[in-house]
Every structure is written in C-alpha cells, then in structure tokens.
C-alpha atoms as a PDB file:
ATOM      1  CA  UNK A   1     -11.344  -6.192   7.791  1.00  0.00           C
ATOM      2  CA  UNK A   2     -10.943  -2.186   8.685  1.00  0.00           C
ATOM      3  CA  UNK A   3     -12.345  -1.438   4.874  1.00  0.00           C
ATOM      4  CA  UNK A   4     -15.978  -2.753   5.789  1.00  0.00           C
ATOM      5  CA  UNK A   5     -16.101  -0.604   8.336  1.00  0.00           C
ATOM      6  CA  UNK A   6     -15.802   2.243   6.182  1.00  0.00           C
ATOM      7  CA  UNK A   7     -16.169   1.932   2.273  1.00  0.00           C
ATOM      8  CA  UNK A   8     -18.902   4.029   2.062  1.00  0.00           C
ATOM      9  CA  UNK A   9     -16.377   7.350   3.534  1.00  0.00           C
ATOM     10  CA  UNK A  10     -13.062   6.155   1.871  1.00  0.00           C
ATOM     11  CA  UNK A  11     -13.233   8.042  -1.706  1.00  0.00           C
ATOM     12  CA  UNK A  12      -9.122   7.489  -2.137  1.00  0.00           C
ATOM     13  CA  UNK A  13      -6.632   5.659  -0.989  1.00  0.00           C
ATOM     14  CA  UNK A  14      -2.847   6.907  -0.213  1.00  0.00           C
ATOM     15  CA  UNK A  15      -0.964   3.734  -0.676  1.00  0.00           C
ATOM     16  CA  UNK A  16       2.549   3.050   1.030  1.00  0.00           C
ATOM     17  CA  UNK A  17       4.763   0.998   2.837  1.00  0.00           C
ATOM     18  CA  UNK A  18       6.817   2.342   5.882  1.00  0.00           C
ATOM     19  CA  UNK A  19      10.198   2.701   6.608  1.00  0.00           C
ATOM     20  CA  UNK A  20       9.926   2.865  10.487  1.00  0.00           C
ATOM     21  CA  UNK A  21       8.150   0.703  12.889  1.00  0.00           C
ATOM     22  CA  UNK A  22       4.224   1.251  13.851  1.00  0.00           C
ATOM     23  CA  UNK A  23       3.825   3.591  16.315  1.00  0.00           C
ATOM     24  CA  UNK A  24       6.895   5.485  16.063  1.00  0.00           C
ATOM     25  CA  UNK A  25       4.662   8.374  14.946  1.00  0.00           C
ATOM     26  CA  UNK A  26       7.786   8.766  11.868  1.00  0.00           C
ATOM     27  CA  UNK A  27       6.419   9.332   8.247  1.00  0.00           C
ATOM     28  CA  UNK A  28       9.308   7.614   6.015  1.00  0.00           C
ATOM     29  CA  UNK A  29       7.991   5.679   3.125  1.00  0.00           C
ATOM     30  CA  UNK A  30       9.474   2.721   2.164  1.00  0.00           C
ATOM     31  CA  UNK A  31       9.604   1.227  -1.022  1.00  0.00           C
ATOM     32  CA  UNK A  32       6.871  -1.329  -1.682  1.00  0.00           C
ATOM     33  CA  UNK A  33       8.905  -4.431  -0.725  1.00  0.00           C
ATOM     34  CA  UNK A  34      11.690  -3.254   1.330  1.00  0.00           C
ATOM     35  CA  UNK A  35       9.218  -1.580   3.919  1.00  0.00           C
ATOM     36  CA  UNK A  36       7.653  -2.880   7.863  1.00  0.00           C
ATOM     37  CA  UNK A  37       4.649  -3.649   6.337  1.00  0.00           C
ATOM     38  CA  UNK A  38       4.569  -7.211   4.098  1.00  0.00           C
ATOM     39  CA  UNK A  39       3.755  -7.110   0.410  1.00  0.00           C
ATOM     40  CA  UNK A  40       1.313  -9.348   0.921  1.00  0.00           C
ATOM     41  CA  UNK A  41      -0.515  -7.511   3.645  1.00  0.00           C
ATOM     42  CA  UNK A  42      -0.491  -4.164   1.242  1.00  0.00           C
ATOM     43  CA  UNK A  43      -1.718  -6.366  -1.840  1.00  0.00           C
ATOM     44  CA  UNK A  44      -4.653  -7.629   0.281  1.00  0.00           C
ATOM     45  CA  UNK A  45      -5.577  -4.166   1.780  1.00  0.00           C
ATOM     46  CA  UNK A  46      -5.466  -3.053  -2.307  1.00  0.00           C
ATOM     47  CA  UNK A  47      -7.486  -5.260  -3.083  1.00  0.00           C
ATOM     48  CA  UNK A  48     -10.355  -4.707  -0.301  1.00  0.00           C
ATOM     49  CA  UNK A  49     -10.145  -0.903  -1.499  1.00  0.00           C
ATOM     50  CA  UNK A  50     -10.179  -1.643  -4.899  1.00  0.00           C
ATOM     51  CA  UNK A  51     -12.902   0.268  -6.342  1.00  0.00           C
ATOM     52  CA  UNK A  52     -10.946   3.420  -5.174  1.00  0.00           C
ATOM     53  CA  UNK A  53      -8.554   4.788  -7.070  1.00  0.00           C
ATOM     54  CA  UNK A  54      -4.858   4.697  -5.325  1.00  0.00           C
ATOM     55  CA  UNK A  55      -1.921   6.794  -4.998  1.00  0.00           C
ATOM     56  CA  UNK A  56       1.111   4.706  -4.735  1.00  0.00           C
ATOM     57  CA  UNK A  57       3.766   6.602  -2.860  1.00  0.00           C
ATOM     58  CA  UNK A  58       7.514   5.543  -2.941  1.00  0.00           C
ATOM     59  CA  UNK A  59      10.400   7.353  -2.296  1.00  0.00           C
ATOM     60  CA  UNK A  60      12.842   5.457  -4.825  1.00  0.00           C
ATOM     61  CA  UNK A  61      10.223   4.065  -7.869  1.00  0.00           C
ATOM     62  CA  UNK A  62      12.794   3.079  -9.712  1.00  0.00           C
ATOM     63  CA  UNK A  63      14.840   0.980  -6.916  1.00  0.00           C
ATOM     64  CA  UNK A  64      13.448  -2.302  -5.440  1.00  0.00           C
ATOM     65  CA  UNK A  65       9.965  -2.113  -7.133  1.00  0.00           C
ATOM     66  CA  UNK A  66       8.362  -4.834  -9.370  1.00  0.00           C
ATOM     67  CA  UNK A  67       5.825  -2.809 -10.931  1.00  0.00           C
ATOM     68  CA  UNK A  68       4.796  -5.724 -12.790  1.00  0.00           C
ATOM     69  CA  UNK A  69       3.791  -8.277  -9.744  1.00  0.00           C
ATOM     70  CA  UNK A  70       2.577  -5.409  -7.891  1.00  0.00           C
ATOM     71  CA  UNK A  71      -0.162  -4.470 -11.114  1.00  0.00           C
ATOM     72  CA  UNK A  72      -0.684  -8.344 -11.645  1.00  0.00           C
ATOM     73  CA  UNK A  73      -1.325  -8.972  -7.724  1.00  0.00           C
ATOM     74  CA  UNK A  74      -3.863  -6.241  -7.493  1.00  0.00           C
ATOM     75  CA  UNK A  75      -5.611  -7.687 -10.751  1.00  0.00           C
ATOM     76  CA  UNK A  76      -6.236 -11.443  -9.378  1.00  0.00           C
END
C-alpha cells in the first residue's frame, strides 16, 4: 500500500479518476465511475487516506456520479 509509505508527508489528497490511459502523461479527469481507474480501486485508496481531507475533482458532477455510494463507500 503506497499510503504507508508516506502518511506522515501527505497533508491532502486531490482525488480523481482519469479519462486517458496511465502513462499517457494526459491530465483529463474522468468522472468517478466512467474513468481508467475502477471505483473500487479509488474507494480503497480513500479510504487508506482517510484522515486527510479530499478534493474530489470531476469534470461533469452532475453526470454519471452517485454521490450517495461514493459518501457511503468511504464511510464503511
């Protein structure tokens, strides 16, 4: 797990999914669950960080997002 390695330097976390592939060197943000990176792999890195407080960044809140098992998956 990356986040052992280095909770005592990460003071925030920029949260997002991506719209191109890794190593593609592109910054598009994807919506939550319409990105390259699975849900559940996001939900599990949240909840290693979560003592930090998170910025969710989407580029279409409103489309394709349930805020609701998003909030609920980072609480259990």
């Amino acid at each position: 797990k990356i986040y052992d390695a280095y909770k005592n330097k990460i003071f925030v976390v920029h949260l997002n999914n991506s719209a191109a592939a890794f190593g593609t060197h592109v910054d598009r943000h994807a919506n939550i669950n319409a990105g390259q990176i699975s849900t559940e792999y996001l939900v599990d890195f949240a909840r290693q960080v979560k003592t930090c407080p998170m910025i969710l960044e989407t580029p279409h809140p409103e489309d394709l997002i349930d805020y609701t098992f998003l909030i609920e998956s980072l609480k259990r």
